[in-house]
PDBML (XML) file of the C-alpha atoms, coordinates in Angstrom:
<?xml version="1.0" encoding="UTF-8" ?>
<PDBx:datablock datablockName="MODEL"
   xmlns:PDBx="http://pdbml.pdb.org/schema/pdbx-v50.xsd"
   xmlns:xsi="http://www.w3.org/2001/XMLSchema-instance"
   xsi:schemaLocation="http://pdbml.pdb.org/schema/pdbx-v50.xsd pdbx-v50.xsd">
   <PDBx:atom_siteCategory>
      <PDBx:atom_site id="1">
         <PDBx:B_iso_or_equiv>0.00</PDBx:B_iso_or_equiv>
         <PDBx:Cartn_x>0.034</PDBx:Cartn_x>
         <PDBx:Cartn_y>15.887</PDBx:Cartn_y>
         <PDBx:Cartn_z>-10.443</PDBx:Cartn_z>
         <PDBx:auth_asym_id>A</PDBx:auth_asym_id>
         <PDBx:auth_atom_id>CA</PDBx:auth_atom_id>
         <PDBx:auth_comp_id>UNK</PDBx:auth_comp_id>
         <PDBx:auth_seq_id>1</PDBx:auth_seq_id>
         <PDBx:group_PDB>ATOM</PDBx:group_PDB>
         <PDBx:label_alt_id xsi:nil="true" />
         <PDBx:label_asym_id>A</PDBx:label_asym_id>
         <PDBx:label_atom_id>CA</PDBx:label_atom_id>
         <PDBx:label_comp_id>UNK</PDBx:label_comp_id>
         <PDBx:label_entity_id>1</PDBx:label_entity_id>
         <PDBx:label_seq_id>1</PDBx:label_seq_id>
         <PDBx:occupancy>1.00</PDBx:occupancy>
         <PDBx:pdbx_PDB_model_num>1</PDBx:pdbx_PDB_model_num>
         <PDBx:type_symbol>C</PDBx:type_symbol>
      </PDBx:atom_site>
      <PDBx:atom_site id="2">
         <PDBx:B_iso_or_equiv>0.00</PDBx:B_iso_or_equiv>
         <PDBx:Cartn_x>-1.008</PDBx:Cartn_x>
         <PDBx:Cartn_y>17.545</PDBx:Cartn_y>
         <PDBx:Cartn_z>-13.740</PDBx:Cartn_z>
         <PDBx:auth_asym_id>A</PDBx:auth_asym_id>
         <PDBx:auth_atom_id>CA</PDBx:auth_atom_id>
         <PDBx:auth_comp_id>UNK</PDBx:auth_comp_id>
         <PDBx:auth_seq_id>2</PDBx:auth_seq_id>
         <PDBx:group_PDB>ATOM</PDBx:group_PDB>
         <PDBx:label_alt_id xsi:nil="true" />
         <PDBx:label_asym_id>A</PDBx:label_asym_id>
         <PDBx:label_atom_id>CA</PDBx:label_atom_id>
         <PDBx:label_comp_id>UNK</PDBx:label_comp_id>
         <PDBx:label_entity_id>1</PDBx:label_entity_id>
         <PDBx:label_seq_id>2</PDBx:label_seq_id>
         <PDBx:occupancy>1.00</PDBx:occupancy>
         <PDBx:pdbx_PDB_model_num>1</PDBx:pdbx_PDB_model_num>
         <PDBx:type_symbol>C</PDBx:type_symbol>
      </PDBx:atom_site>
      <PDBx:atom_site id="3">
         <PDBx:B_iso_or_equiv>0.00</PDBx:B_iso_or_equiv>
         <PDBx:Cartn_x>0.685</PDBx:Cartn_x>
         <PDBx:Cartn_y>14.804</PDBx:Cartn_y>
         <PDBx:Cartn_z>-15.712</PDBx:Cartn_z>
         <PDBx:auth_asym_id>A</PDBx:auth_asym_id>
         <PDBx:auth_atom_id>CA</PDBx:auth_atom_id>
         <PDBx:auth_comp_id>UNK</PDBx:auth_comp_id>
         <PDBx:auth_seq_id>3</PDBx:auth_seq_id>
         <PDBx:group_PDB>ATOM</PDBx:group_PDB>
         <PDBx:label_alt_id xsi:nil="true" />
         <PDBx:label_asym_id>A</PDBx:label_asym_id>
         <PDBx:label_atom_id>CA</PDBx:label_atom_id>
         <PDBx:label_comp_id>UNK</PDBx:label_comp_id>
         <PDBx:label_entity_id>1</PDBx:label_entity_id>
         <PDBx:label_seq_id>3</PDBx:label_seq_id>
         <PDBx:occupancy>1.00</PDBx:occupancy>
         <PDBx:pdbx_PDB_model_num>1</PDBx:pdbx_PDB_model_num>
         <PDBx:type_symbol>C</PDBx:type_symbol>
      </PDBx:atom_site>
      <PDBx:atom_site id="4">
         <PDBx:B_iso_or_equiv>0.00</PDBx:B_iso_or_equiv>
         <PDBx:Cartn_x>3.992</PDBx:Cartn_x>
         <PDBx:Cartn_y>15.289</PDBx:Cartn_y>
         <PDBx:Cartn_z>-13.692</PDBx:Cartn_z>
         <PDBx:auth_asym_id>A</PDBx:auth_asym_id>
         <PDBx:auth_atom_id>CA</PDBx:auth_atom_id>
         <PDBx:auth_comp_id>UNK</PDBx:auth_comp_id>
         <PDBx:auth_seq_id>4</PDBx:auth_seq_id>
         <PDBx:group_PDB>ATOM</PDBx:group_PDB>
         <PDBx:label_alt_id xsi:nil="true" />
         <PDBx:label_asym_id>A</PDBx:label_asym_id>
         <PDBx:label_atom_id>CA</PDBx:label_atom_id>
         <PDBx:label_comp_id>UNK</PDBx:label_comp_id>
         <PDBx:label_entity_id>1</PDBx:label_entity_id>
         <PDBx:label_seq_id>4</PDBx:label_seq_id>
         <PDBx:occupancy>1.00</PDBx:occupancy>
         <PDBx:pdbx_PDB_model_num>1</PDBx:pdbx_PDB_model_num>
         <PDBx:type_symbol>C</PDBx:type_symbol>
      </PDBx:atom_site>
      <PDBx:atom_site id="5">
         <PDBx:B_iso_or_equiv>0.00</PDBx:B_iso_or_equiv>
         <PDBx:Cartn_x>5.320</PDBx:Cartn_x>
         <PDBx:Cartn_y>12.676</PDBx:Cartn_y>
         <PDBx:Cartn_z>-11.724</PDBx:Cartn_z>
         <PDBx:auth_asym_id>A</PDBx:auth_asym_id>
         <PDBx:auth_atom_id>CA</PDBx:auth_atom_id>
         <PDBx:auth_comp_id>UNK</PDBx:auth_comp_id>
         <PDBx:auth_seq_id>5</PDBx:auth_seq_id>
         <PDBx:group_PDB>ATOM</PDBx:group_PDB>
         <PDBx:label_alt_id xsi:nil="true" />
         <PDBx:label_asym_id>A</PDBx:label_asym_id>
         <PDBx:label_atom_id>CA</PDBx:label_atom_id>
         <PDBx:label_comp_id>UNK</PDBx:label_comp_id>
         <PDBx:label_entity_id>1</PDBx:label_entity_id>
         <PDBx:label_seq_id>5</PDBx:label_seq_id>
         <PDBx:occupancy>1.00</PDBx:occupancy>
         <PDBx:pdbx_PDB_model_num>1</PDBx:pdbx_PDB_model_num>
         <PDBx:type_symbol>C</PDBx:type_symbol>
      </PDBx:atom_site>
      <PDBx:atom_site id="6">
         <PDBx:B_iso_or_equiv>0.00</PDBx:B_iso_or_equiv>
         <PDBx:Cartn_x>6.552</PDBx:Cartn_x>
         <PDBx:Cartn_y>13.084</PDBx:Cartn_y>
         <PDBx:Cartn_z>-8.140</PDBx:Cartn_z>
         <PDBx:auth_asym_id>A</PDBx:auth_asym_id>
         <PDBx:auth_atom_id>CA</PDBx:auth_atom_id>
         <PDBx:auth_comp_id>UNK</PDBx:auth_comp_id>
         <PDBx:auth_seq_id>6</PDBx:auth_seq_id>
         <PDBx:group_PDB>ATOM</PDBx:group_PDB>
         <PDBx:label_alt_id xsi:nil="true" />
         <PDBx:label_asym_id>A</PDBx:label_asym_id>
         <PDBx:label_atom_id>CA</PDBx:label_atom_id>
         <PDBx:label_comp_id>UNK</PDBx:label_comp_id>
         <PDBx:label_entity_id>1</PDBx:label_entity_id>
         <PDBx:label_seq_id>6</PDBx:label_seq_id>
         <PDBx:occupancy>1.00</PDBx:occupancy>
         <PDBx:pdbx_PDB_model_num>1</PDBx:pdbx_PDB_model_num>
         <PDBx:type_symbol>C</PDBx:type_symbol>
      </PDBx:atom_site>
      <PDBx:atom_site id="7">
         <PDBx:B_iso_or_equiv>0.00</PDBx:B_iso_or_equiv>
         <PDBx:Cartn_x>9.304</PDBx:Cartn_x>
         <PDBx:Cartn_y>11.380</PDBx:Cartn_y>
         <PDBx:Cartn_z>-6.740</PDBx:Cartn_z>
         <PDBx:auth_asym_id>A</PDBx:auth_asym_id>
         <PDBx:auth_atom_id>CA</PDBx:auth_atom_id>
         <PDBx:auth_comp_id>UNK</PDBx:auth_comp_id>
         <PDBx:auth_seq_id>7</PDBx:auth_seq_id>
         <PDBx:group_PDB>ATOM</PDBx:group_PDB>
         <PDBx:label_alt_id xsi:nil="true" />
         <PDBx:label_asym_id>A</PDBx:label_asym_id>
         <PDBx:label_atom_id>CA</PDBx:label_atom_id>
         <PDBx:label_comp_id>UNK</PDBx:label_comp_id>
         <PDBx:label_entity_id>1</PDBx:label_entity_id>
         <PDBx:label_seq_id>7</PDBx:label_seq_id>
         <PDBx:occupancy>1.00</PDBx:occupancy>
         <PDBx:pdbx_PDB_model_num>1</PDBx:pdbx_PDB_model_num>
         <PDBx:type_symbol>C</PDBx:type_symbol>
      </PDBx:atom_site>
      <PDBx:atom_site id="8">
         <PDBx:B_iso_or_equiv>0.00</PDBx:B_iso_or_equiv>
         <PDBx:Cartn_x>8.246</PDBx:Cartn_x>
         <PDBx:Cartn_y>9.972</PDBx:Cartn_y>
         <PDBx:Cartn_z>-2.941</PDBx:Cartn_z>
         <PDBx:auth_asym_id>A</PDBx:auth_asym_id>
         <PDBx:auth_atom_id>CA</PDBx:auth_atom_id>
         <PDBx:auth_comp_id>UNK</PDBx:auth_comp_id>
         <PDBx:auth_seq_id>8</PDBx:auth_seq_id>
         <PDBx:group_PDB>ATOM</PDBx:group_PDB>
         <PDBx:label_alt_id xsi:nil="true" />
         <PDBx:label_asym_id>A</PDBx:label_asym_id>
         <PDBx:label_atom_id>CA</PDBx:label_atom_id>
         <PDBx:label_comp_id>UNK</PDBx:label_comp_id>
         <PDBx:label_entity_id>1</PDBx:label_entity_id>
         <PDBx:label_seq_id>8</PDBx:label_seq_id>
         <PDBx:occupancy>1.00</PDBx:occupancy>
         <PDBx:pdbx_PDB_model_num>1</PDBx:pdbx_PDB_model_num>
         <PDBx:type_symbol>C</PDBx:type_symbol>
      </PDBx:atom_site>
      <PDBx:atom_site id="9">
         <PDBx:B_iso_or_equiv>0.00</PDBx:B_iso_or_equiv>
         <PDBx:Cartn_x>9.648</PDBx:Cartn_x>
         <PDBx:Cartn_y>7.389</PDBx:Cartn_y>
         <PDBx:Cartn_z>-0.484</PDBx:Cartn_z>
         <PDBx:auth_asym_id>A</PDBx:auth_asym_id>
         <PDBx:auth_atom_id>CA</PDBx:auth_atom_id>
         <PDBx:auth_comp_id>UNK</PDBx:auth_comp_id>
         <PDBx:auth_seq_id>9</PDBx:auth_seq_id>
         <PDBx:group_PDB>ATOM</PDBx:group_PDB>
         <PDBx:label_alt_id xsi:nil="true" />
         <PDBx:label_asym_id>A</PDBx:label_asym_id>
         <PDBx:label_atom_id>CA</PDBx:label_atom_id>
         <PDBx:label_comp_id>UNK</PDBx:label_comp_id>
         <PDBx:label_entity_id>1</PDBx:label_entity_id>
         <PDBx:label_seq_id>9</PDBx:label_seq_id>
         <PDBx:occupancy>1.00</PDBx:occupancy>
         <PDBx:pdbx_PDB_model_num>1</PDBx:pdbx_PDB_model_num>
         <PDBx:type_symbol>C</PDBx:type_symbol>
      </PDBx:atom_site>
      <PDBx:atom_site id="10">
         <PDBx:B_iso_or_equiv>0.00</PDBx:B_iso_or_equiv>
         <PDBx:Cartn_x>7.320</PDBx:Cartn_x>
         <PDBx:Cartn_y>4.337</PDBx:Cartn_y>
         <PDBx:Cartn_z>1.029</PDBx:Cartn_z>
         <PDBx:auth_asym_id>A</PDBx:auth_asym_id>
         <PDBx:auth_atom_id>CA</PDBx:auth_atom_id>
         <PDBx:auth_comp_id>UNK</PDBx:auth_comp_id>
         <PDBx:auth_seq_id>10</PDBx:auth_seq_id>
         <PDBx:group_PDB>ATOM</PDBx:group_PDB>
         <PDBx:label_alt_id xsi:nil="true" />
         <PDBx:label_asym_id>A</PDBx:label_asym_id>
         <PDBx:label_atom_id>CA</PDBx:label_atom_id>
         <PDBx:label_comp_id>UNK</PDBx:label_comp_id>
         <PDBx:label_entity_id>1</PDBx:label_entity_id>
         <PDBx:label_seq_id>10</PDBx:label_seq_id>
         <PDBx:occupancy>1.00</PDBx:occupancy>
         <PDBx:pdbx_PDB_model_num>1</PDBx:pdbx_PDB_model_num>
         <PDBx:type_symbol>C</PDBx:type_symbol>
      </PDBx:atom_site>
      <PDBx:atom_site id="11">
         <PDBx:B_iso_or_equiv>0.00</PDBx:B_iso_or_equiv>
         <PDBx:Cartn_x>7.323</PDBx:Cartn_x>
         <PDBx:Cartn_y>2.960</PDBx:Cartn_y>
         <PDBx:Cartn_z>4.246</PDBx:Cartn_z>
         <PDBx:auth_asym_id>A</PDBx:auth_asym_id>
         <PDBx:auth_atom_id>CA</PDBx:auth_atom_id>
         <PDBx:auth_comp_id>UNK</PDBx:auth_comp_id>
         <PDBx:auth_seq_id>11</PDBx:auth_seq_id>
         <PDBx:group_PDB>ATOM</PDBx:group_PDB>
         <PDBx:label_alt_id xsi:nil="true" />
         <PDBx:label_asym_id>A</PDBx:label_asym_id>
         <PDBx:label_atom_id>CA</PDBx:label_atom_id>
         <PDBx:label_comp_id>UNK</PDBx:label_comp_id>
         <PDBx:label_entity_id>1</PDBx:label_entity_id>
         <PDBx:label_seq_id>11</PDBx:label_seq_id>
         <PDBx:occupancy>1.00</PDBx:occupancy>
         <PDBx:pdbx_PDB_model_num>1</PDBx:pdbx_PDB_model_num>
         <PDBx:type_symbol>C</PDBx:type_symbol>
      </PDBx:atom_site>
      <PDBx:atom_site id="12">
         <PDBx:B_iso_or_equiv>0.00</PDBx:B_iso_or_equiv>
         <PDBx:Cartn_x>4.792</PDBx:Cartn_x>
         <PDBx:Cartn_y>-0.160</PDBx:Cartn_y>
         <PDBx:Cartn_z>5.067</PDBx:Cartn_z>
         <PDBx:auth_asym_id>A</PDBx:auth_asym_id>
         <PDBx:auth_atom_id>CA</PDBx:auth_atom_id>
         <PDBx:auth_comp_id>UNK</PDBx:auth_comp_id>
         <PDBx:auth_seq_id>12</PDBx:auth_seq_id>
         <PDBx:group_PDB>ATOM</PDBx:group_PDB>
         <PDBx:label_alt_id xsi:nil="true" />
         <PDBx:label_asym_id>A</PDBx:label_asym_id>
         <PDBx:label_atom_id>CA</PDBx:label_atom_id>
         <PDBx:label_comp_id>UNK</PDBx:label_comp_id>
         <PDBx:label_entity_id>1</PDBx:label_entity_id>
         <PDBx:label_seq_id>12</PDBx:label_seq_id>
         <PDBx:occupancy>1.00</PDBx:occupancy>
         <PDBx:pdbx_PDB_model_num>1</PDBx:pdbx_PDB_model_num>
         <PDBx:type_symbol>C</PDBx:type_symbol>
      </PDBx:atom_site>
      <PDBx:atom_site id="13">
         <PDBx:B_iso_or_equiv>0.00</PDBx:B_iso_or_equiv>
         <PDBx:Cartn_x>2.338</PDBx:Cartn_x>
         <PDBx:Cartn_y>0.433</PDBx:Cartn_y>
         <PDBx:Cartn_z>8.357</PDBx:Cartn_z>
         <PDBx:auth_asym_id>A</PDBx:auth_asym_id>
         <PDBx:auth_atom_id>CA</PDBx:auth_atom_id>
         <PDBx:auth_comp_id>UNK</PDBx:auth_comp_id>
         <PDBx:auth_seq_id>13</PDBx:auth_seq_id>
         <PDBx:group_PDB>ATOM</PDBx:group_PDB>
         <PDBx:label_alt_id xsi:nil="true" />
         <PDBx:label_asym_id>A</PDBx:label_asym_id>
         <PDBx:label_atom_id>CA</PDBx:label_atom_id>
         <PDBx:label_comp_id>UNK</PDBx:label_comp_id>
         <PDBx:label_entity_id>1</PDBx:label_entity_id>
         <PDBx:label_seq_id>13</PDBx:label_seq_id>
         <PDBx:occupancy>1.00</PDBx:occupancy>
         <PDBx:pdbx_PDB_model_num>1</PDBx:pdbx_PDB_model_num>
         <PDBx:type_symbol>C</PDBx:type_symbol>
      </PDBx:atom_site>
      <PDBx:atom_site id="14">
         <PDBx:B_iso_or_equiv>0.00</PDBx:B_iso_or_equiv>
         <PDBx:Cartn_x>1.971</PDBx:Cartn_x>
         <PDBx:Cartn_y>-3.365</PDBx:Cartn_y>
         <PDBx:Cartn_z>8.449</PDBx:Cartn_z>
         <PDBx:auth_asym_id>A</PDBx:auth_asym_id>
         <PDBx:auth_atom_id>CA</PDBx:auth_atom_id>
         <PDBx:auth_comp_id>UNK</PDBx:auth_comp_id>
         <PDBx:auth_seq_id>14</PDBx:auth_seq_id>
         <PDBx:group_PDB>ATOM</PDBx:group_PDB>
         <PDBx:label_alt_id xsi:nil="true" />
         <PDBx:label_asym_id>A</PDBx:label_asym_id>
         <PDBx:label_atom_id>CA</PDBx:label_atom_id>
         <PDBx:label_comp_id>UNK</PDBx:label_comp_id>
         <PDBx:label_entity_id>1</PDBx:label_entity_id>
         <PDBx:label_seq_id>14</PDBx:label_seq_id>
         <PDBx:occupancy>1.00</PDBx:occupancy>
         <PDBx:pdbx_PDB_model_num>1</PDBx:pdbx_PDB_model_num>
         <PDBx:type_symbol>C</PDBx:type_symbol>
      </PDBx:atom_site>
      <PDBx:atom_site id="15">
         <PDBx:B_iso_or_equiv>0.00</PDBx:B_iso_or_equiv>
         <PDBx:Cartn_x>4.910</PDBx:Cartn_x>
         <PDBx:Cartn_y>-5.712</PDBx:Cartn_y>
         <PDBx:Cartn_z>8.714</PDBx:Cartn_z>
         <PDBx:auth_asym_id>A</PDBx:auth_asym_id>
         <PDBx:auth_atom_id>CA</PDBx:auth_atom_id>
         <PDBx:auth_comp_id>UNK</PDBx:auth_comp_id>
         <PDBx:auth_seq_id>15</PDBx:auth_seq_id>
         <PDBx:group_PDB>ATOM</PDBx:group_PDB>
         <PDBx:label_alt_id xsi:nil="true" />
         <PDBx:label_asym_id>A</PDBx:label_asym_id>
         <PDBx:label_atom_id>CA</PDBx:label_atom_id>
         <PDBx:label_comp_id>UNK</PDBx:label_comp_id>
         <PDBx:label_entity_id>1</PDBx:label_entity_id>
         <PDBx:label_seq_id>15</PDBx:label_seq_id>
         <PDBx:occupancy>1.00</PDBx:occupancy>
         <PDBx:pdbx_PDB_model_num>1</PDBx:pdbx_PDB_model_num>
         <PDBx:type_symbol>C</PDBx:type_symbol>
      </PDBx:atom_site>
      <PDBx:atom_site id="16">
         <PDBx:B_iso_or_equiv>0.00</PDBx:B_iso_or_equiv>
         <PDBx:Cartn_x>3.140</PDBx:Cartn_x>
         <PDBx:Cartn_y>-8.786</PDBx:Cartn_y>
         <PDBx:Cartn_z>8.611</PDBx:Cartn_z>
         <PDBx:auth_asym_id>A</PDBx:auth_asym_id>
         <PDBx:auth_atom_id>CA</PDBx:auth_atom_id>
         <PDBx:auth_comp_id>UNK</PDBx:auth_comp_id>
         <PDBx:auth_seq_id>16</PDBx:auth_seq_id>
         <PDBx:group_PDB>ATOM</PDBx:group_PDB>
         <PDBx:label_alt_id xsi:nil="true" />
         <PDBx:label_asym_id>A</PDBx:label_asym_id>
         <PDBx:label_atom_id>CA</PDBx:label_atom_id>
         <PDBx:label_comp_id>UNK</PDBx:label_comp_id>
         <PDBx:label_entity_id>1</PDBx:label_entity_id>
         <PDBx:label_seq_id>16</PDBx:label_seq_id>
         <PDBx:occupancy>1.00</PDBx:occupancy>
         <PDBx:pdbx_PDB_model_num>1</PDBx:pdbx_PDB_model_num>
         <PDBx:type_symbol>C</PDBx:type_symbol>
      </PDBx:atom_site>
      <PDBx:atom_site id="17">
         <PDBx:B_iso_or_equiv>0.00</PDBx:B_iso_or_equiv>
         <PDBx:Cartn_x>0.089</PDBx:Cartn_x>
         <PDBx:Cartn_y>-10.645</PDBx:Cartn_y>
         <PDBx:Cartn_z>7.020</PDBx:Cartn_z>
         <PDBx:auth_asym_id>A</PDBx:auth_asym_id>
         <PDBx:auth_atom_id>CA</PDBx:auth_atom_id>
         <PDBx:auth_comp_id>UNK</PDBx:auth_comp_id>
         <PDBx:auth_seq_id>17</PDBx:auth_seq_id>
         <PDBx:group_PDB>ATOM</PDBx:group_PDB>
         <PDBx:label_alt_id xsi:nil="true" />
         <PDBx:label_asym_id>A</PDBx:label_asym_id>
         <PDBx:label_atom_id>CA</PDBx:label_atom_id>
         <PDBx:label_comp_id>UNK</PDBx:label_comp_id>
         <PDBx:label_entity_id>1</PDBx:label_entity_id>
         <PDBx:label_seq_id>17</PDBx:label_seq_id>
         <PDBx:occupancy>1.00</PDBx:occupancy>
         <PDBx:pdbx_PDB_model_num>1</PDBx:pdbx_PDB_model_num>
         <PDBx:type_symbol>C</PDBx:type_symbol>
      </PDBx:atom_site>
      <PDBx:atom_site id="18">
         <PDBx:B_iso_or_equiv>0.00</PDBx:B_iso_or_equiv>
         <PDBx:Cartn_x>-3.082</PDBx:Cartn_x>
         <PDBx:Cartn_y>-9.473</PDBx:Cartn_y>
         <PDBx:Cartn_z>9.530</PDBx:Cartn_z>
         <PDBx:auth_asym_id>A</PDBx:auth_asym_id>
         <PDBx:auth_atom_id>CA</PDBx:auth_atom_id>
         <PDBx:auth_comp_id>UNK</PDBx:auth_comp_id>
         <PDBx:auth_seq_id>18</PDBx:auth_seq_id>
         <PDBx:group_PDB>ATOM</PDBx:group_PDB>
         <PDBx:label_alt_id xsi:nil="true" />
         <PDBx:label_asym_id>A</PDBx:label_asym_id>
         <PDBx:label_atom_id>CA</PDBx:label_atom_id>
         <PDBx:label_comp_id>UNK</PDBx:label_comp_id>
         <PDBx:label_entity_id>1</PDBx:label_entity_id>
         <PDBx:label_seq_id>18</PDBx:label_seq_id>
         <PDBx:occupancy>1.00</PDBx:occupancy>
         <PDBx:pdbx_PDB_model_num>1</PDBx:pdbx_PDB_model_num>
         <PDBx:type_symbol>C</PDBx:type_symbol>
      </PDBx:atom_site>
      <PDBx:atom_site id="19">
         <PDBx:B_iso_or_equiv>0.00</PDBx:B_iso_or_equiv>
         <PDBx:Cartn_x>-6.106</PDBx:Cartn_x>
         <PDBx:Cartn_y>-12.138</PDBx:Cartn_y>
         <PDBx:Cartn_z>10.219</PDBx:Cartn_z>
         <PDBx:auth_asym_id>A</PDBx:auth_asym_id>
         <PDBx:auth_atom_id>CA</PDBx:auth_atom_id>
         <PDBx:auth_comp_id>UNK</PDBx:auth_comp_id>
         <PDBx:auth_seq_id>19</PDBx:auth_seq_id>
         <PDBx:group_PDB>ATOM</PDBx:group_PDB>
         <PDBx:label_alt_id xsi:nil="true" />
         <PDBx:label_asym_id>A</PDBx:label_asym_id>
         <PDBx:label_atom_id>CA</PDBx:label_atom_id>
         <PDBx:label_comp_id>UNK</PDBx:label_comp_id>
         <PDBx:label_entity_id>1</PDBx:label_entity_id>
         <PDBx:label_seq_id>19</PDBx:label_seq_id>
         <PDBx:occupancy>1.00</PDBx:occupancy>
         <PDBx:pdbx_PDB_model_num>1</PDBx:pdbx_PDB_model_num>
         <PDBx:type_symbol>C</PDBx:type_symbol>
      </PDBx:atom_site>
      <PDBx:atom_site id="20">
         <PDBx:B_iso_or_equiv>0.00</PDBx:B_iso_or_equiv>
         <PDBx:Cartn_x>-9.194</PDBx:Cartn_x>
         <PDBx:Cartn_y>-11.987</PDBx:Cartn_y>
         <PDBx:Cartn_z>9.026</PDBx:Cartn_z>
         <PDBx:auth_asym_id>A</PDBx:auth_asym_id>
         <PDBx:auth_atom_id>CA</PDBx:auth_atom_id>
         <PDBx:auth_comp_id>UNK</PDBx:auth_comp_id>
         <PDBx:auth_seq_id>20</PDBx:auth_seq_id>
         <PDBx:group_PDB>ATOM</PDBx:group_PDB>
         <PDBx:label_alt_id xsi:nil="true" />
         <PDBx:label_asym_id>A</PDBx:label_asym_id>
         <PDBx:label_atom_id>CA</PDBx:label_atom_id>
         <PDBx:label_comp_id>UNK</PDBx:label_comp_id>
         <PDBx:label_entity_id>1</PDBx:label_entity_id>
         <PDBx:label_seq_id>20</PDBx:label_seq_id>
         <PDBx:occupancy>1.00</PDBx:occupancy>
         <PDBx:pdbx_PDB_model_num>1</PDBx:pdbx_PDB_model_num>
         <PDBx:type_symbol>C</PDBx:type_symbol>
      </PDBx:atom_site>
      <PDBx:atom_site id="21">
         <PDBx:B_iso_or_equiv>0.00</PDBx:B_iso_or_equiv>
         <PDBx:Cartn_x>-8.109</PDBx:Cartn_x>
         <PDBx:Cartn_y>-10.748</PDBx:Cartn_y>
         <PDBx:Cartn_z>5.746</PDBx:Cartn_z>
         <PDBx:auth_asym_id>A</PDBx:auth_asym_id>
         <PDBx:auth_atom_id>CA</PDBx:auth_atom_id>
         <PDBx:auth_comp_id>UNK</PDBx:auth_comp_id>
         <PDBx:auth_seq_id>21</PDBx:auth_seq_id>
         <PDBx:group_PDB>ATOM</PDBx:group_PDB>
         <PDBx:label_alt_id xsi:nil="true" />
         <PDBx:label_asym_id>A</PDBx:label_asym_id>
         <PDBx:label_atom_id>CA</PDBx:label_atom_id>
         <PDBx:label_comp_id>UNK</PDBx:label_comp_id>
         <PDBx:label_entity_id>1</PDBx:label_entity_id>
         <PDBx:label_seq_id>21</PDBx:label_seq_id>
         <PDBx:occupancy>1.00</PDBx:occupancy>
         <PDBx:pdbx_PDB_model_num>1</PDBx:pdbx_PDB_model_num>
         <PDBx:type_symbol>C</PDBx:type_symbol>
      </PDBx:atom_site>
      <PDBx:atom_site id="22">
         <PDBx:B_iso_or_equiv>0.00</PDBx:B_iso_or_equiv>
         <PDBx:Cartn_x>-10.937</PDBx:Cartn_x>
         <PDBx:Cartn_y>-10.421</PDBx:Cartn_y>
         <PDBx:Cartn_z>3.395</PDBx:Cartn_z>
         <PDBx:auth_asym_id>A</PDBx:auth_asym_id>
         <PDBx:auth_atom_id>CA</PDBx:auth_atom_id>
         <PDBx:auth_comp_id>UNK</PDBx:auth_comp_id>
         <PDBx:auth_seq_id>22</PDBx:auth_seq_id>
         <PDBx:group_PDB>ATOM</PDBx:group_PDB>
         <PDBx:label_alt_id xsi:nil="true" />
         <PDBx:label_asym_id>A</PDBx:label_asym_id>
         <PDBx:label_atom_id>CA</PDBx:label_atom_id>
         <PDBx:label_comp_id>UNK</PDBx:label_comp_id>
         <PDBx:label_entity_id>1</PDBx:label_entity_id>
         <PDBx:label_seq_id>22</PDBx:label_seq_id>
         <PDBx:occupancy>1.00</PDBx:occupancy>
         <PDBx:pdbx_PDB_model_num>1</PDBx:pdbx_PDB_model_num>
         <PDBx:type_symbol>C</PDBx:type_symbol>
      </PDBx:atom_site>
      <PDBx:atom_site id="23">
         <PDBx:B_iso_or_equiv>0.00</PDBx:B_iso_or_equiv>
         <PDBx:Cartn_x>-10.534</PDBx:Cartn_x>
         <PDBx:Cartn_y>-12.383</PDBx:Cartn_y>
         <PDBx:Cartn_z>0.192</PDBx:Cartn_z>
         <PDBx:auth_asym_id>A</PDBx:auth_asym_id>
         <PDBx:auth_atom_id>CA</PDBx:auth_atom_id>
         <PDBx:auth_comp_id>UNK</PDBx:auth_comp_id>
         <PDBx:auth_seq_id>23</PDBx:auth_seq_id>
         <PDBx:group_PDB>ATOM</PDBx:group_PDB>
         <PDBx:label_alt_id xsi:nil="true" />
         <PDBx:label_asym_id>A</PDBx:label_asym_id>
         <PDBx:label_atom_id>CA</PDBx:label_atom_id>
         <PDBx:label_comp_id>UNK</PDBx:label_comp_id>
         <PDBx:label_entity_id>1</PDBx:label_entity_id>
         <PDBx:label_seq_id>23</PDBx:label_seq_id>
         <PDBx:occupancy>1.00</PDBx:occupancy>
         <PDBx:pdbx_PDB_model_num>1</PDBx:pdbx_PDB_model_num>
         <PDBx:type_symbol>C</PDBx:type_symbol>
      </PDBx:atom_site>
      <PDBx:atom_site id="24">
         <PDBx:B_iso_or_equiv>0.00</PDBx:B_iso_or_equiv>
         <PDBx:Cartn_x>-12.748</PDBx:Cartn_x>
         <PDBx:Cartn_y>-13.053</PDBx:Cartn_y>
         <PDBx:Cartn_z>-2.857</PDBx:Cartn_z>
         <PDBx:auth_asym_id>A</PDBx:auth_asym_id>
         <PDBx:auth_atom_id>CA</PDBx:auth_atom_id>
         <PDBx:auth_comp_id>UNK</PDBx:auth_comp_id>
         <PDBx:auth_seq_id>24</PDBx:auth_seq_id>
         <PDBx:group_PDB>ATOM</PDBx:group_PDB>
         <PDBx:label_alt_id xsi:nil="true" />
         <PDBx:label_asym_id>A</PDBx:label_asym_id>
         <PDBx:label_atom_id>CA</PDBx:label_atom_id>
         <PDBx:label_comp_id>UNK</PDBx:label_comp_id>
         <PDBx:label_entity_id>1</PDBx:label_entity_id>
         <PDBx:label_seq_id>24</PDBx:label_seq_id>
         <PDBx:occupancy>1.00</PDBx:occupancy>
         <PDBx:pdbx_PDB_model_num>1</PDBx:pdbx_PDB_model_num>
         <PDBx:type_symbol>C</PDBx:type_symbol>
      </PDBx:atom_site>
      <PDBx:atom_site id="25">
         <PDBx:B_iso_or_equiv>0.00</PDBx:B_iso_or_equiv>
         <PDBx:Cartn_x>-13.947</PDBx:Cartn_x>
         <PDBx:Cartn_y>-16.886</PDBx:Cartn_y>
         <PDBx:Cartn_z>-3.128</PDBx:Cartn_z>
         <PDBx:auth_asym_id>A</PDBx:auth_asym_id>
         <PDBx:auth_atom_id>CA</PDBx:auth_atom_id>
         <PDBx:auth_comp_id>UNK</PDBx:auth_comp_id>
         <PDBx:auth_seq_id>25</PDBx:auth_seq_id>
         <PDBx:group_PDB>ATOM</PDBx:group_PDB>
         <PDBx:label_alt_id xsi:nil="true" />
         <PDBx:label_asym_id>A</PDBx:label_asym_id>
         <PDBx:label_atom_id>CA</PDBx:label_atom_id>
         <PDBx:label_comp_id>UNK</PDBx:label_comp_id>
         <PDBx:label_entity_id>1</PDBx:label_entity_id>
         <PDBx:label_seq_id>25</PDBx:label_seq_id>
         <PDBx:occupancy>1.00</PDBx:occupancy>
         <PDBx:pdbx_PDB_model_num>1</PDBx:pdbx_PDB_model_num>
         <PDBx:type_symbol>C</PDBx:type_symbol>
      </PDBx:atom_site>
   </PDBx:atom_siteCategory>
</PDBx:datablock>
């Protein structure tokens, strides 16, 4: 934010690979 850099914490929604994943040829 304005150059700065914020410190944060991540947390996946999605444990697994999901299906019908679209993928580029």
């Amino acid at each position: 934010c304005n150059g700065v850099a914020l410190p944060y914490l991540a947390f996946d929604k999605d444990q697994r690979v999901t299906h019908t994943a679209i993928v580029d040829n």
